[in-house]
Protein backbone atom coordinates (compact mmCIF):
# COMPACT_ATOMS: atom_id res chain seq x y z
CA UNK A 1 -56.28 -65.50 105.69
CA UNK A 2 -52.82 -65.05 104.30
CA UNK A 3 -54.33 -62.83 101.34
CA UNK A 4 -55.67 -60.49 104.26
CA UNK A 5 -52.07 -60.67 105.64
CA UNK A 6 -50.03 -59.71 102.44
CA UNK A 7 -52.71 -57.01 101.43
CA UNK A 8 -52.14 -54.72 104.51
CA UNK A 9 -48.49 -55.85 104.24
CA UNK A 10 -48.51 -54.40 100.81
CA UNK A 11 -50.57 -51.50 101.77
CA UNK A 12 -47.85 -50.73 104.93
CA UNK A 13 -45.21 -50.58 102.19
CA UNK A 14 -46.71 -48.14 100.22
CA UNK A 15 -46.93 -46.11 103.20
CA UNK A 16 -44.13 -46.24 103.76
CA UNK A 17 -42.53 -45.17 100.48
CA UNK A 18 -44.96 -42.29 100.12
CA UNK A 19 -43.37 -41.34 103.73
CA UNK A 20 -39.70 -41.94 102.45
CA UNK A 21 -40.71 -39.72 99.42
CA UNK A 22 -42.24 -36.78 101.45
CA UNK A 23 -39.13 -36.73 103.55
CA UNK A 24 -36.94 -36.35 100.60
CA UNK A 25 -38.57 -33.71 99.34
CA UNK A 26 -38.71 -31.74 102.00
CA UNK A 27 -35.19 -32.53 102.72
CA UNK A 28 -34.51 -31.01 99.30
CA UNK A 29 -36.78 -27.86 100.11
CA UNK A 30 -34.47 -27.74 103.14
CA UNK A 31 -31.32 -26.98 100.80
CA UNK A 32 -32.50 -24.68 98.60
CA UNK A 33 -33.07 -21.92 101.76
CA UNK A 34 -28.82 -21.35 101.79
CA UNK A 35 -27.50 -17.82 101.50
CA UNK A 36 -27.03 -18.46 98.01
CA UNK A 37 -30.45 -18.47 97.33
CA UNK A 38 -31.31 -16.04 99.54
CA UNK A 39 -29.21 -13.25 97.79
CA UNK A 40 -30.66 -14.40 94.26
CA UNK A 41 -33.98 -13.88 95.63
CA UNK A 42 -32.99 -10.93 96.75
CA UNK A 43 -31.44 -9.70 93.60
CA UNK A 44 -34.29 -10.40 91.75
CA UNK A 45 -36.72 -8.52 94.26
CA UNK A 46 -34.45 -5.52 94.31
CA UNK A 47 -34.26 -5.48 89.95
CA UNK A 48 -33.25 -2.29 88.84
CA UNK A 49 -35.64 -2.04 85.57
CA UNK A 50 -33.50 0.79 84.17
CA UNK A 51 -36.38 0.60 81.58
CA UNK A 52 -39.31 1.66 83.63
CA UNK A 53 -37.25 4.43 85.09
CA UNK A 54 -35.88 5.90 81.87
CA UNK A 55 -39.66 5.81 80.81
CA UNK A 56 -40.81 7.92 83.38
CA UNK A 57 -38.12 10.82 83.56
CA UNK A 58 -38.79 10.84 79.21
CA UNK A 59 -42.47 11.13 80.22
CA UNK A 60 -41.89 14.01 82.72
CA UNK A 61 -39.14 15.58 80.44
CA UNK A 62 -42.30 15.37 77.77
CA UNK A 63 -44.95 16.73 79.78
CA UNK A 64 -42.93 19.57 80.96
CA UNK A 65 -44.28 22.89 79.40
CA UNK A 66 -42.03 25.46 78.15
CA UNK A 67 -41.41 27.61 74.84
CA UNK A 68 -38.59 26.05 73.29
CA UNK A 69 -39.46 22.27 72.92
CA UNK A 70 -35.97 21.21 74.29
CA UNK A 71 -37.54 18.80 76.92
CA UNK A 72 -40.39 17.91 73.86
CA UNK A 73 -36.55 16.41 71.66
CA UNK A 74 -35.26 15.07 75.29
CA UNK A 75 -37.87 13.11 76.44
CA UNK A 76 -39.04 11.48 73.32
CA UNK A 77 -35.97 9.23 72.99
CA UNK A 78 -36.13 9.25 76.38
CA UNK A 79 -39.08 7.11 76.23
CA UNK A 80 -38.37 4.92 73.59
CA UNK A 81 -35.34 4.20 74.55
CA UNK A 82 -36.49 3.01 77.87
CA UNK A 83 -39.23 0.78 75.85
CA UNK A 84 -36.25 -0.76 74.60
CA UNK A 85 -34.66 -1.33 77.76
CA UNK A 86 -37.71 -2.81 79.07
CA UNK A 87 -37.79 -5.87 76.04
CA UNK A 88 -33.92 -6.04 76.41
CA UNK A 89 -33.28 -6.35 80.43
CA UNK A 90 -35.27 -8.57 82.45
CA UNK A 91 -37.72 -6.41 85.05
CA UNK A 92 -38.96 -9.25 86.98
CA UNK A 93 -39.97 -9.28 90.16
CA UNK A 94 -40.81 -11.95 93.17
CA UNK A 95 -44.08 -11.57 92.00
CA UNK A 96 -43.77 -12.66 88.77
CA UNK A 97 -41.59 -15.88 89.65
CA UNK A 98 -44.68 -16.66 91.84
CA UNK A 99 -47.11 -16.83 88.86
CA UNK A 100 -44.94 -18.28 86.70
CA UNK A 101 -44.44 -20.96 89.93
CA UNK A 102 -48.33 -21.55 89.63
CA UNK A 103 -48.68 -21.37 86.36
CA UNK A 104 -46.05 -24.26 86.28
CA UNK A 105 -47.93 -26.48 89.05
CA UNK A 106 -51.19 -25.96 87.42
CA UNK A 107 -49.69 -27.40 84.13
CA UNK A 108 -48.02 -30.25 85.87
CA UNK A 109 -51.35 -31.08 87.82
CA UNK A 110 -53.43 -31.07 84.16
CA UNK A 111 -50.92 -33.84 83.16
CA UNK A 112 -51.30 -35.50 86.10
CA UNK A 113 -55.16 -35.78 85.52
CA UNK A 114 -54.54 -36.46 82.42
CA UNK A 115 -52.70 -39.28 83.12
CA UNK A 116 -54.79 -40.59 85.71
């Protein structure tokens, strides 16, 4: 009868650790949402990508008919420079934090299973 006794006492406690855990987490999700975060968020989802737009205005410089060719020797660099840009600065977005997020969770949920 005691066995009974200390199983479910046993079983309480891990209850109530799992509980103690959950609550520190989100007690730690709680602290990252300061205005700190917030404005590197916001940074990141207002990126400038110099890159992209250096790309396009050398493709429309390209594209742009006319006798001489000037635009044709303009937009050229234009465009490769801007390909550089685009290796060299970071363009990402909110988006791309997000799959990088669940490409991280999936990973730590395979090692998980793996080590269960």
């Amino acid at each position: 009868m005691d066995e009974g006794y200390h199983k479910n006492i046993h079983r309480i406690k891990r209850i109530v650790e799992s509980a103690k855990r959950r609550a520190q987490v989100y007690s730690d999700l709680a602290r990252i949402d300061d205005k700190g975060t917030a404005k590197s968020l916001g940074a990141l989802q207002r990126a400038p990508a110099p890159g992209k737009k250096l790309q396009k205005i050398g493709f429309i410089l390209f594209w742009i008919p006319e006798p001489i060719g000037i635009t044709n020797a303009i937009g050229g660099p234009m465009i490769l420079a801007g390909k550089y840009l685009e290796r060299v600065y970071n363009s990402a977005t909110i988006a791309d934090v997000g799959h990088e997020t669940k490409s991280t969770f999936r990973t730590i949920s395979n090692l998980r299973e793996t080590i269960n």
